[in-house]
N, C-alpha and C. Protein backbone atom coordinates (compact mmCIF):
# COMPACT_ATOMS: atom_id res chain seq x y z
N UNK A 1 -3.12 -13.38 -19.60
CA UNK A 1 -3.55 -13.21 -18.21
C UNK A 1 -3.42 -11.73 -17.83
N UNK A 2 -4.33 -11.13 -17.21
CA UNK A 2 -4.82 -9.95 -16.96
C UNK A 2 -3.54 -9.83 -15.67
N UNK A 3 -3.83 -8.36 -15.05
CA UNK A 3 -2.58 -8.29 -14.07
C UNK A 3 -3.72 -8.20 -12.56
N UNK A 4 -3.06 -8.81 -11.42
CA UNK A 4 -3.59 -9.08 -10.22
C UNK A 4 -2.95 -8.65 -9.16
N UNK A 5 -3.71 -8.15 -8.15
CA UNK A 5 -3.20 -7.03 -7.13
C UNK A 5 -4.01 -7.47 -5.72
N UNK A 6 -3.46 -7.82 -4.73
CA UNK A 6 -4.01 -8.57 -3.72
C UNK A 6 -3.76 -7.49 -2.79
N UNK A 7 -5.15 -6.86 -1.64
CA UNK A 7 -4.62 -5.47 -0.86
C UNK A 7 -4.94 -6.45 0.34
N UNK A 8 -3.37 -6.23 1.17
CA UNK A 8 -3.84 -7.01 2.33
C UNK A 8 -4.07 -5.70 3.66
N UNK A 9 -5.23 -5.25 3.78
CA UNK A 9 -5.42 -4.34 4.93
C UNK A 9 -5.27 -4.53 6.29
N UNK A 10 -4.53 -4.19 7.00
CA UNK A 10 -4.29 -4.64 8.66
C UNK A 10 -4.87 -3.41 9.45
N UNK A 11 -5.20 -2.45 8.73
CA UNK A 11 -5.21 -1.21 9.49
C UNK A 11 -6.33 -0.78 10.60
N UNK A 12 -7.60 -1.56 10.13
CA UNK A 12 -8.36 -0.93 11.04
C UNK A 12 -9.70 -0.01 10.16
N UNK A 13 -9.41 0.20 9.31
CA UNK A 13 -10.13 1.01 8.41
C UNK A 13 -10.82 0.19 7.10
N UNK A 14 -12.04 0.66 6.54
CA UNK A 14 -12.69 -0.27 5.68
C UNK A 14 -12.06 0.25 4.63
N UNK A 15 -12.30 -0.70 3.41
CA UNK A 15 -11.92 -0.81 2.23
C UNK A 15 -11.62 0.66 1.33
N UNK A 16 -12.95 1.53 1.53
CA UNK A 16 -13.33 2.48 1.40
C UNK A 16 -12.09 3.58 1.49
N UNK A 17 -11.71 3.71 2.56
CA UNK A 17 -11.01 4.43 3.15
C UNK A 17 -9.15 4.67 2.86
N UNK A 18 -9.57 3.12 2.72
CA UNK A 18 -8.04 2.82 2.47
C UNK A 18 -7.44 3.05 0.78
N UNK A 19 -8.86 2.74 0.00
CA UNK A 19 -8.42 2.84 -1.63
C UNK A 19 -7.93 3.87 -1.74
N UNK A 20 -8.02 5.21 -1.78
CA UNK A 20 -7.62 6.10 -2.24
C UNK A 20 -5.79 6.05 -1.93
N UNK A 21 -5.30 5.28 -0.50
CA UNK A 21 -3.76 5.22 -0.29
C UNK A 21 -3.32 4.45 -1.75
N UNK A 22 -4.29 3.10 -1.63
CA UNK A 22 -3.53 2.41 -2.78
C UNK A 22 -3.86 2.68 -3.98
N UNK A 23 -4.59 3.75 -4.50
CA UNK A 23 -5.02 4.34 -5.81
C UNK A 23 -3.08 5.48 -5.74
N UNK A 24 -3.12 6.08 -4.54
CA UNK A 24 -1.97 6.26 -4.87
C UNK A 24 -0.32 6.30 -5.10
N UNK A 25 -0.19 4.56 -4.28
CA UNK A 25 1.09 3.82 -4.77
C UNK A 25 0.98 3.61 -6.16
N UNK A 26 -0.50 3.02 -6.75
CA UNK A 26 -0.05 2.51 -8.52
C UNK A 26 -0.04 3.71 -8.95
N UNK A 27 -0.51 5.08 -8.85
CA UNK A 27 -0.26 5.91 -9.71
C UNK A 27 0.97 6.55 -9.69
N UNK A 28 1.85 6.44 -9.03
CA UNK A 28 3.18 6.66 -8.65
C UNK A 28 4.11 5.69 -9.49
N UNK A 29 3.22 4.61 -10.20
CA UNK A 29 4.52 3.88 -10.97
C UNK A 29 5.23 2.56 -10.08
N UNK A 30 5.35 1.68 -11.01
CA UNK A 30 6.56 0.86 -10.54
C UNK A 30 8.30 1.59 -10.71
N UNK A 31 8.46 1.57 -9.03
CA UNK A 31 9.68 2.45 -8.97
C UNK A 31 10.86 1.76 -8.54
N UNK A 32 10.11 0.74 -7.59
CA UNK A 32 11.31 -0.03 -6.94
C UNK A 32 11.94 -1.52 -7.57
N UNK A 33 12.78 -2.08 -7.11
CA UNK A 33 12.85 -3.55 -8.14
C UNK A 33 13.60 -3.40 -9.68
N UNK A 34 14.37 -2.25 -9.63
CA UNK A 34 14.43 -1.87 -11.15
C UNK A 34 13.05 -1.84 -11.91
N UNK A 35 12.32 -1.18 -11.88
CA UNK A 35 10.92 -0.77 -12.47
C UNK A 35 9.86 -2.15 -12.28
N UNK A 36 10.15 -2.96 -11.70
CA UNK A 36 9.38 -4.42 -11.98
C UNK A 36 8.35 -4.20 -10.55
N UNK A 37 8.27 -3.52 -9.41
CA UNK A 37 7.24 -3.29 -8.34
C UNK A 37 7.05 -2.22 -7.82
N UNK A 38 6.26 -2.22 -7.54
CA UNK A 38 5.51 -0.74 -6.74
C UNK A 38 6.57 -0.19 -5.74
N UNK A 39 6.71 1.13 -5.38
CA UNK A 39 7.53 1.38 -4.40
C UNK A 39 7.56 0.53 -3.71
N UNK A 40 8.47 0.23 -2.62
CA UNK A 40 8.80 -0.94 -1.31
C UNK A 40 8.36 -0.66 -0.14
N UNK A 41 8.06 1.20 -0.01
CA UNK A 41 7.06 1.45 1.15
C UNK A 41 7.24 2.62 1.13
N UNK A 42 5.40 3.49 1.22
CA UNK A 42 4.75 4.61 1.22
C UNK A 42 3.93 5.00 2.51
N UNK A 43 4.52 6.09 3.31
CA UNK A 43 3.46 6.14 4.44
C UNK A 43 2.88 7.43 4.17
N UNK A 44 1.51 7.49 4.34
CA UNK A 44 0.18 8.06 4.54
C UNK A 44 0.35 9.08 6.05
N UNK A 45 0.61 10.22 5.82
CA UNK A 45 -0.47 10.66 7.08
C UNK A 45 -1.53 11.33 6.94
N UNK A 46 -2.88 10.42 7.52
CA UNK A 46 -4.34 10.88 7.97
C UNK A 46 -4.57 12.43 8.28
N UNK A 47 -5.72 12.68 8.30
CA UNK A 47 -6.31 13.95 8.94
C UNK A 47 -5.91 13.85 10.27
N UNK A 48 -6.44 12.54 11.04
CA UNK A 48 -5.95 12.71 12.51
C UNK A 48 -4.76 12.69 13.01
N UNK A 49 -3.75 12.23 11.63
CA UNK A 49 -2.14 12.70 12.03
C UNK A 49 -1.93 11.21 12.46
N UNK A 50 -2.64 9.93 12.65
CA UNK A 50 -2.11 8.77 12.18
C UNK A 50 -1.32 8.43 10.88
N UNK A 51 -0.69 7.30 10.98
CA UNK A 51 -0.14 6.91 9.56
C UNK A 51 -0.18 6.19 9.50
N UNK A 52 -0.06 5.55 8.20
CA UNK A 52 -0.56 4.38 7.53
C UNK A 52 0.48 3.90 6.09
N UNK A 53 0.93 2.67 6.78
CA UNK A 53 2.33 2.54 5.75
C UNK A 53 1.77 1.10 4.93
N UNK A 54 2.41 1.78 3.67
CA UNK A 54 1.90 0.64 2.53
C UNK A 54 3.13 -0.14 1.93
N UNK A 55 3.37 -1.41 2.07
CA UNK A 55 4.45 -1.82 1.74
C UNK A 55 4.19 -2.67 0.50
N UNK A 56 4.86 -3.09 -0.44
CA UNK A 56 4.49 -3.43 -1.73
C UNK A 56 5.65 -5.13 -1.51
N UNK A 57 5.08 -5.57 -2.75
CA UNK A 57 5.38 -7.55 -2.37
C UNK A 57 5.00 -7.63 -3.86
N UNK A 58 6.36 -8.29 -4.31
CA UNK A 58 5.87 -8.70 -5.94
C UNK A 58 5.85 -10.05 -5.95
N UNK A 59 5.15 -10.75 -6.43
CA UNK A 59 4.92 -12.40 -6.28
C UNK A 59 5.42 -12.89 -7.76
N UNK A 60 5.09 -13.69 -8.10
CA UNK A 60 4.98 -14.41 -9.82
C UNK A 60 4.03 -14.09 -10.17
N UNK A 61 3.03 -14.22 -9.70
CA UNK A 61 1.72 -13.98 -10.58
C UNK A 61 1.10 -12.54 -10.19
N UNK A 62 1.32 -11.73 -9.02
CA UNK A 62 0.40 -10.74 -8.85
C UNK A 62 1.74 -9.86 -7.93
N UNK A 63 0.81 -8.90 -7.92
CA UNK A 63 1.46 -7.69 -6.40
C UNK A 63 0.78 -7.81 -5.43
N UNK A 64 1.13 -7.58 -4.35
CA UNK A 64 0.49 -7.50 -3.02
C UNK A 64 0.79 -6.00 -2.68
N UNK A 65 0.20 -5.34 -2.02
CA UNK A 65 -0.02 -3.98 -0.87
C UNK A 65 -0.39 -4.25 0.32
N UNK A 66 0.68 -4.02 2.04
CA UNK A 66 0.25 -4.53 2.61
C UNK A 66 -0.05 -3.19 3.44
N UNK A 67 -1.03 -2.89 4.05
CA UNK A 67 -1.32 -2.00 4.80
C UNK A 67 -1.33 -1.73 6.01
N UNK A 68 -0.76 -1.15 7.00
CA UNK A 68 -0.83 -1.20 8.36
C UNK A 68 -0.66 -0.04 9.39
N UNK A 69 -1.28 0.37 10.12
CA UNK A 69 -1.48 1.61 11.06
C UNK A 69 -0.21 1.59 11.81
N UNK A 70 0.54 2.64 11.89
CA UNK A 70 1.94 2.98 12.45
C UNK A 70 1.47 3.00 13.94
N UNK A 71 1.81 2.23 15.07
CA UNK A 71 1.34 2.25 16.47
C UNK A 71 1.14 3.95 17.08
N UNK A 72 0.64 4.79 17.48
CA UNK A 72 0.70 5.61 18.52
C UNK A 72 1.55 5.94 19.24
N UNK A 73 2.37 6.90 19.80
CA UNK A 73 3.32 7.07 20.64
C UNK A 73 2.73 7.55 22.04
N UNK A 74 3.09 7.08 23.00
CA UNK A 74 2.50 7.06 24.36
C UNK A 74 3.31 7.96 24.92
């Protein structure tokens, strides 16, 4: 069985946009978990100085990446 990676995006942003964050959690390695999952959480800041935090989820069968826009400060 091949390896499986489920991106759950909350952010607001299309697919597009967002790959390049999660192109670069896996290239960073499984770090967290004693080497067995992706870091546990990577935040992104945008051009517009938003951020965008990627939290990682190891299952039995696959990884998850969950993605989500850091609220705005008012």
């Amino acid at each position: 069985m091949g390896e499986r990676l489920i991106i759950d995006n909350r952010t607001g942003l299309s697919m597009v946009e967002i790959m390049p964050l999660v192109v670069g959690v896996l290239e960073k390695g499984r770090k967290s978990n004693n080497g067995k999952q992706y870091c546990y959480a990577v935040v992104y800041t945008l051009q517009d100085k938003s951020k965008i935090h990627v939290s990682s989820y190891f299952n039995k069968k696959s990884d998850r990446l969950t993605l989500i826009r850091e609220p705005e400060e008012k």
